[in-house]
Protein backbone atom coordinates (compact mmCIF):
# COMPACT_ATOMS: atom_id res chain seq x y z
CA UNK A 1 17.96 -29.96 5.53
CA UNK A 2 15.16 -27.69 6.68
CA UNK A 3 12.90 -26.16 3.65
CA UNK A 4 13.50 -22.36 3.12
CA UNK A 5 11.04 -20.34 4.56
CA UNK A 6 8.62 -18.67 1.53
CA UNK A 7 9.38 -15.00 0.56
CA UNK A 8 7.52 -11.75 1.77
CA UNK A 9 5.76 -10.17 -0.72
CA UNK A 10 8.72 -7.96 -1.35
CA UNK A 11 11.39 -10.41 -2.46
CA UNK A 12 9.09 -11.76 -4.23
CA UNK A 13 8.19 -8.77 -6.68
CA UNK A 14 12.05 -8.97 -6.58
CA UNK A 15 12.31 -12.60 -7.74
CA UNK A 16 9.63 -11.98 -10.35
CA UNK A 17 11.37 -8.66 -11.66
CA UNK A 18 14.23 -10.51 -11.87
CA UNK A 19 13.28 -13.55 -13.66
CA UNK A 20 11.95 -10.83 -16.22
CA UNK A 21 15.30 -9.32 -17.37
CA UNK A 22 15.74 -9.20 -20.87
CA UNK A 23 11.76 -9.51 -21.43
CA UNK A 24 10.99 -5.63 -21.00
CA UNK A 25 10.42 -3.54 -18.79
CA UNK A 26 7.80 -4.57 -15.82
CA UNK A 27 6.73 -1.85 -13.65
CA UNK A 28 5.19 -2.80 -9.95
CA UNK A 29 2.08 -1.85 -10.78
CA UNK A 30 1.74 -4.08 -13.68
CA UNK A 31 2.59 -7.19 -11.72
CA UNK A 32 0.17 -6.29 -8.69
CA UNK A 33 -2.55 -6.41 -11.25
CA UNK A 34 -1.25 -10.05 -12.78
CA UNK A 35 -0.61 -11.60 -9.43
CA UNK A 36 -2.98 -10.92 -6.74
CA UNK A 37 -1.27 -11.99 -3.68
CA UNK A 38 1.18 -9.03 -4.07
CA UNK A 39 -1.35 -6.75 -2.94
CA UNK A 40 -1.89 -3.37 -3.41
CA UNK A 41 -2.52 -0.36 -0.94
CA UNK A 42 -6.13 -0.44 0.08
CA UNK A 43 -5.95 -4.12 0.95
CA UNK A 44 -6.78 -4.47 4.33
CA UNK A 45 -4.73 -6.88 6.35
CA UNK A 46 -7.50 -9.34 6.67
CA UNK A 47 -7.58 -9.56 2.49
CA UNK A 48 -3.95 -10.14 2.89
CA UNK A 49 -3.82 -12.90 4.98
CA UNK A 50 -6.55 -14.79 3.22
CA UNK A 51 -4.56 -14.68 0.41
CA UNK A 52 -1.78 -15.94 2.29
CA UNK A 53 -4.03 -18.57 3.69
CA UNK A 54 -5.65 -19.79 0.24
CA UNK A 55 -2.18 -20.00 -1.69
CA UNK A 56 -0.72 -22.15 0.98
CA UNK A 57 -3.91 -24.12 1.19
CA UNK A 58 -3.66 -24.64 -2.80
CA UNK A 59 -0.62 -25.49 -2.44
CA UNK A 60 -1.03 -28.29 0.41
CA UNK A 61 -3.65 -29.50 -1.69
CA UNK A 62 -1.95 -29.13 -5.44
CA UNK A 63 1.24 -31.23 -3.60
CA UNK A 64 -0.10 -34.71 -3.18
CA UNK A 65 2.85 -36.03 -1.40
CA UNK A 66 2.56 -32.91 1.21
CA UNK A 67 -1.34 -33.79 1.04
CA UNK A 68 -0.61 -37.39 2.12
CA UNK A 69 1.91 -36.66 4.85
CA UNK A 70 -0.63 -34.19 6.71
CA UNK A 71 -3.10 -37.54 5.84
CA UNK A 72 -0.76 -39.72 7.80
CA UNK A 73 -0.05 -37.20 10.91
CA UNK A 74 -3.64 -36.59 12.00
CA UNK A 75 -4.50 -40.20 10.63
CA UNK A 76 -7.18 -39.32 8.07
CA UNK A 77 -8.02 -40.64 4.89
CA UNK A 78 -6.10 -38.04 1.92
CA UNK A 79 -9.87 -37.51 0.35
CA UNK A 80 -10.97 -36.24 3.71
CA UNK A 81 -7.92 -34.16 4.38
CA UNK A 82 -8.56 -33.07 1.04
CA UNK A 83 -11.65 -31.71 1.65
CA UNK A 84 -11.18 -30.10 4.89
CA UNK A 85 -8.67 -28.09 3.17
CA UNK A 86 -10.79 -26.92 0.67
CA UNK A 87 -13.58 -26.14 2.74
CA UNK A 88 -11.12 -23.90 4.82
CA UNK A 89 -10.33 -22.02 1.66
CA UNK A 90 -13.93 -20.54 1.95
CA UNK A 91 -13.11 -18.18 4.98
CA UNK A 92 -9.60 -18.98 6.52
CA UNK A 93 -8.84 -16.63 8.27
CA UNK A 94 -12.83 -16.30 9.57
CA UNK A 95 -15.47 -13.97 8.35
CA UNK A 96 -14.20 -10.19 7.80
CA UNK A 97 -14.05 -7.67 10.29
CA UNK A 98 -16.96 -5.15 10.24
CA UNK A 99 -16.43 -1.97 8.12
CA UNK A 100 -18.40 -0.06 10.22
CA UNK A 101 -16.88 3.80 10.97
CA UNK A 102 -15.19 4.19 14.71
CA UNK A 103 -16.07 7.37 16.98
CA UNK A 104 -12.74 8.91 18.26
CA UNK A 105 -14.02 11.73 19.66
């Protein structure tokens, strides 16, 4: 059977809330500040998708049998594949767009 597809940020503040009950109250505010991929509402959409990027990166590379199967497919050694993931964890989604002000006049 096909994986599930991973939750948007909002069921999974749900998830998390819910896997609290009986612990306390948890406000949303208090678990933006412990988990950093929920966001928070000056993050740009750039800083959000890097997040998005690095965690699944991690992930690819915390998972050794997932590491080993993206080995196989592109016919790489799993140290090498290894290591191109990591170096993509430096800038995945490429360097930031410039803050510079726009002129809408």
């Amino acid at each position: 059977p096909p994986s599930p597809s991973p939750p948007n940020p909002i069921e999974l503040i749900i998830i998390i809330i819910m896997s609290n009950l009986g612990h306390g109250n948890i406000s949303v505010d208090q678990l933006k500040a412990r988990y950093i991929g929920t966001g928070h509402a000056d993050m740009s959409k750039h800083e959000w998708a890097t997040n998005i990027h690095r965690d699944t990166l991690a992930s690819h590379v915390g998972h050794y049998d997932l590491l080993s199967y993206f080995a196989v497919a592109q016919n790489d050694s799993i140290g090498r594949v290894r290591a191109q993931m990591l170096e993509k964890m430096i800038e995945p989604c490429g360097p930031p767009p410039s803050s510079k002000p726009t002129d809408k006049n």
